[in-house]
N, C-alpha and C. Protein backbone atom coordinates (compact mmCIF):
# COMPACT_ATOMS: atom_id res chain seq x y z
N UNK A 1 11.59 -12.98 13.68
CA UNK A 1 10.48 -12.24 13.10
C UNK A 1 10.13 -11.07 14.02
N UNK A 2 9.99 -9.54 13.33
CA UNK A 2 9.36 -8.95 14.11
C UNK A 2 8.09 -8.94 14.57
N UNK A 3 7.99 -7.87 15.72
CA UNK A 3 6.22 -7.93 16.04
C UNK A 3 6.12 -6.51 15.50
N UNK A 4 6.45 -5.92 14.62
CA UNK A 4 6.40 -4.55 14.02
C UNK A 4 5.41 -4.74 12.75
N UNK A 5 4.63 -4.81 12.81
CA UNK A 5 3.68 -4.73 10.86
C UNK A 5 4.51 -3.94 9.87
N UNK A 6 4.49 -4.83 8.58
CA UNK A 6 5.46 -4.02 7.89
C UNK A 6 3.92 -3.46 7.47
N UNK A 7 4.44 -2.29 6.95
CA UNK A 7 3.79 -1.65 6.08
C UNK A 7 3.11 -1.09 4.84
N UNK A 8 2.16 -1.51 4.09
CA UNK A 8 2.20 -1.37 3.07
C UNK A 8 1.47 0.10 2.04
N UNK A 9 1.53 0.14 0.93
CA UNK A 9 0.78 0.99 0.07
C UNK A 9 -0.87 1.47 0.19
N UNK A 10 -1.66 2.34 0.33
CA UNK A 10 -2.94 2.45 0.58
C UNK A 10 -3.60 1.29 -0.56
N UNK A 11 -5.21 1.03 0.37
CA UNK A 11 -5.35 -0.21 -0.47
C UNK A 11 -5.76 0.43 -1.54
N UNK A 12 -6.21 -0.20 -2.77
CA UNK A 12 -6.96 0.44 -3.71
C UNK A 12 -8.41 -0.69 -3.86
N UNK A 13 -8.43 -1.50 -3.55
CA UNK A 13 -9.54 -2.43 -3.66
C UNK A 13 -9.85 -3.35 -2.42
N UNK A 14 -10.70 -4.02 -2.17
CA UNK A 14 -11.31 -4.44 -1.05
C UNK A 14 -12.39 -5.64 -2.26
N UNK A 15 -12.02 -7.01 -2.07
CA UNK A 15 -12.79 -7.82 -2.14
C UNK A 15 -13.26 -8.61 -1.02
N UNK A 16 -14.69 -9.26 -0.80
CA UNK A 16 -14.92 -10.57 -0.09
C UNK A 16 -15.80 -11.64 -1.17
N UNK A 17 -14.66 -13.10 -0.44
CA UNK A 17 -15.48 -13.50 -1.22
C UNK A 17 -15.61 -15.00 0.21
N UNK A 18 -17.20 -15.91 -0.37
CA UNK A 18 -17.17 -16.91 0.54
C UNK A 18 -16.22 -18.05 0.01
N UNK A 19 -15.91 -18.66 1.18
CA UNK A 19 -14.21 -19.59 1.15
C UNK A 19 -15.28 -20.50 1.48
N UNK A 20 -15.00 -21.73 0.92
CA UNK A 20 -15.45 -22.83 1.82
C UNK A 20 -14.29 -24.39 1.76
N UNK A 21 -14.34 -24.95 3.21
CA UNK A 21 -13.11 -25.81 3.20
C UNK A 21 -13.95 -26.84 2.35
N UNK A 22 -12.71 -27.81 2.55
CA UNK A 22 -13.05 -29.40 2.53
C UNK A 22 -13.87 -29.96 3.04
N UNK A 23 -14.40 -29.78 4.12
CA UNK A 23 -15.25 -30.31 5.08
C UNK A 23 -16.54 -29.54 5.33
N UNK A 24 -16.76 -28.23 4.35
CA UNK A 24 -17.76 -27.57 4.33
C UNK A 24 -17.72 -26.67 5.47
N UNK A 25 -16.81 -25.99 6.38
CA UNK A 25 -16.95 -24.94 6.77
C UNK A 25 -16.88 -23.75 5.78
N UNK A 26 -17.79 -22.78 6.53
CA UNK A 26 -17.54 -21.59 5.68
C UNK A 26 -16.69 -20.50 6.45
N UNK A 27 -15.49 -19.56 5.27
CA UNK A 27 -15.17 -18.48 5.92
C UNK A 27 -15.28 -17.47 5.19
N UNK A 28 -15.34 -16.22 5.39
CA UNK A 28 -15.22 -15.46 4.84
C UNK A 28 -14.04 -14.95 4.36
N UNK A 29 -13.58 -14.79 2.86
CA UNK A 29 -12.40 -14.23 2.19
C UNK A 29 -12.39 -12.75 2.16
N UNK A 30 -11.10 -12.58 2.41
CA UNK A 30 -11.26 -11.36 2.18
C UNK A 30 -9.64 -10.88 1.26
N UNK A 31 -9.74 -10.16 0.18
CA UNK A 31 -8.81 -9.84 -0.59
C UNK A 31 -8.62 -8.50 -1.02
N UNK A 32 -7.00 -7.83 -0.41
CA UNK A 32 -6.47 -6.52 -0.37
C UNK A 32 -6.12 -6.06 -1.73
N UNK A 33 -5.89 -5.21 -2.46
CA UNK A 33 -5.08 -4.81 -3.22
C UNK A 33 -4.25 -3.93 -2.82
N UNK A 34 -3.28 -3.43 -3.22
CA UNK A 34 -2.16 -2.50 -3.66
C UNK A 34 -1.29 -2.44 -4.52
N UNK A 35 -0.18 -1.59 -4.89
CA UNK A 35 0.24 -1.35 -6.14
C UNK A 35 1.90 -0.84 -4.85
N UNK A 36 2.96 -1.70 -5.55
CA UNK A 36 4.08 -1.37 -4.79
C UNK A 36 4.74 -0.95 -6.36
N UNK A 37 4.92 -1.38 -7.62
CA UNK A 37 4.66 -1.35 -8.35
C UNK A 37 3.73 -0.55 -9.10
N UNK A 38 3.84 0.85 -10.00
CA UNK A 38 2.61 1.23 -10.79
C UNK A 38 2.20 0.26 -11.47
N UNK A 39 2.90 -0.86 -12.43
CA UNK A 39 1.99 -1.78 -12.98
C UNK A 39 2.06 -2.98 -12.58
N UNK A 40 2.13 -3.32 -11.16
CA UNK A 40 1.50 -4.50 -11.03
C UNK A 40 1.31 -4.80 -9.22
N UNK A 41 -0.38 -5.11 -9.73
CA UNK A 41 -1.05 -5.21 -8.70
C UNK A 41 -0.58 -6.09 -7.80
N UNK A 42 -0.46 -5.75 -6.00
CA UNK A 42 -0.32 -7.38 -5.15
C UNK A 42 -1.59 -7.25 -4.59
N UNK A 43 -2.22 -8.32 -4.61
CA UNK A 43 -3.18 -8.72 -3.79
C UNK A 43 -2.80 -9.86 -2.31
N UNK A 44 -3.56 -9.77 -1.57
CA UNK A 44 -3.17 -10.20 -0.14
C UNK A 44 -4.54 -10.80 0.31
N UNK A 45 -4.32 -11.98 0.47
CA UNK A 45 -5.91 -12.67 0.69
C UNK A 45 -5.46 -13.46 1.93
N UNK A 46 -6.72 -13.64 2.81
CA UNK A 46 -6.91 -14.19 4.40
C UNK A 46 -8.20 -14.76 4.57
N UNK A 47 -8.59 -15.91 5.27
CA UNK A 47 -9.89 -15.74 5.63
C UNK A 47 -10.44 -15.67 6.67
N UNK A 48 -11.70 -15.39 7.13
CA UNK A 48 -11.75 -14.98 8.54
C UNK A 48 -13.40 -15.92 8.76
N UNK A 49 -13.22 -16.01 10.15
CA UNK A 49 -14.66 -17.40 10.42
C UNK A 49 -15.44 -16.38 10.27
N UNK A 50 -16.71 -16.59 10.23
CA UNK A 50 -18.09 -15.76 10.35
C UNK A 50 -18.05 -14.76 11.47
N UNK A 51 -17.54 -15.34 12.52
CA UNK A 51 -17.90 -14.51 13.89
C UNK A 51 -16.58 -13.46 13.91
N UNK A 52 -15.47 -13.82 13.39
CA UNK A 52 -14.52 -12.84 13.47
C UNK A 52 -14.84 -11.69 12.16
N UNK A 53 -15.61 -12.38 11.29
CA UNK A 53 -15.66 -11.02 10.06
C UNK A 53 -16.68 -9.98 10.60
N UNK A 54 -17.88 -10.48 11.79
CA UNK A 54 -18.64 -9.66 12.30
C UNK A 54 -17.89 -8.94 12.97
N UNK A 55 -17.12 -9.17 13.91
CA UNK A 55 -16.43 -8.41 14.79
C UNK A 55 -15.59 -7.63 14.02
N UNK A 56 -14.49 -7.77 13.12
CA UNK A 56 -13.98 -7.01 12.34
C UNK A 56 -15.15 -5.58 11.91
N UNK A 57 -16.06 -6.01 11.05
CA UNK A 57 -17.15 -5.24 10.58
C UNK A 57 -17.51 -4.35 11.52
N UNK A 58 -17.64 -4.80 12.97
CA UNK A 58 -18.13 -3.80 13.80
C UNK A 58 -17.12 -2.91 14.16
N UNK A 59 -15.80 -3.06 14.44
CA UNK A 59 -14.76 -2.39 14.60
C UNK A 59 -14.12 -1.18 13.43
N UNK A 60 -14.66 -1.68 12.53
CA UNK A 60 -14.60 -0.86 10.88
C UNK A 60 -15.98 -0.15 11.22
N UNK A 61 -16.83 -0.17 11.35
CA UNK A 61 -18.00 0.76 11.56
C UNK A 61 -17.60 1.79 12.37
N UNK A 62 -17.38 1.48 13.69
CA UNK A 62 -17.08 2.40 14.89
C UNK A 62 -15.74 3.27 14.08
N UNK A 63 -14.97 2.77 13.87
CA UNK A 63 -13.62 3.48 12.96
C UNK A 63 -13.85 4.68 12.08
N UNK A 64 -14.82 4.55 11.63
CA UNK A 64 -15.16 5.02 10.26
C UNK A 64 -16.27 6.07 10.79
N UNK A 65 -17.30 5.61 11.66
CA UNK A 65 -17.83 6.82 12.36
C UNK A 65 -17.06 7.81 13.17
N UNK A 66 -16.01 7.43 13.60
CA UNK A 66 -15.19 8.27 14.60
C UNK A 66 -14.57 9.21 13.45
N UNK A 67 -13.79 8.81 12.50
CA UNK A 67 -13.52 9.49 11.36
C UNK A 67 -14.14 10.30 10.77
N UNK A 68 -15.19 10.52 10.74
CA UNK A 68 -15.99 11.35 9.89
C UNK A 68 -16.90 11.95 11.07
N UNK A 69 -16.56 11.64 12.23
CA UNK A 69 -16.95 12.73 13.15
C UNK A 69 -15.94 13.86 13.17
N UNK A 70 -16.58 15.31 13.49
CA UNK A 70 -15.39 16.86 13.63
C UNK A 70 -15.28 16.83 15.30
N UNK A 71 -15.53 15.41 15.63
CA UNK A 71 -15.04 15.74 16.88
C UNK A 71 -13.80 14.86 17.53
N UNK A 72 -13.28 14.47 16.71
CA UNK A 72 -11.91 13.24 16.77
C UNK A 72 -10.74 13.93 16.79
């Protein structure tokens, strides 16, 4: 296996939804779309614990401010 990310299509959708196990932990879902395919959608779903979807979230904030700063 590589350590290279394959690459995929820009997303077109962004779902979350709450996961909960067997045992009543909760995680947060989170589900990609793209289109490799014009007609047919792949979706790509993961879930992430509470404390990692915060950290994600904060890392997507900072991202997204740097981006839309004219000074990057």
């Amino acid at each position: 296996m590589s350590d290279v990310p394959k690459r995929v299509p820009p997303i077109e959708k962004v779902r979350l939804r709450k996961l909960t196990t067997a045992d009543g932990a909760a995680y947060v879902g989170v589900e990609l779309e793209y289109r490799v395919d014009p007609d047919e959608p792949v979706r790509l779903a993961f879930g992430l614990t509470p404390g990692d979807a915060v950290e994600l979230g904060m890392h997507l904030k900072q991202l997204g401010e740097k981006l839309e700063s004219t000074e990057h």
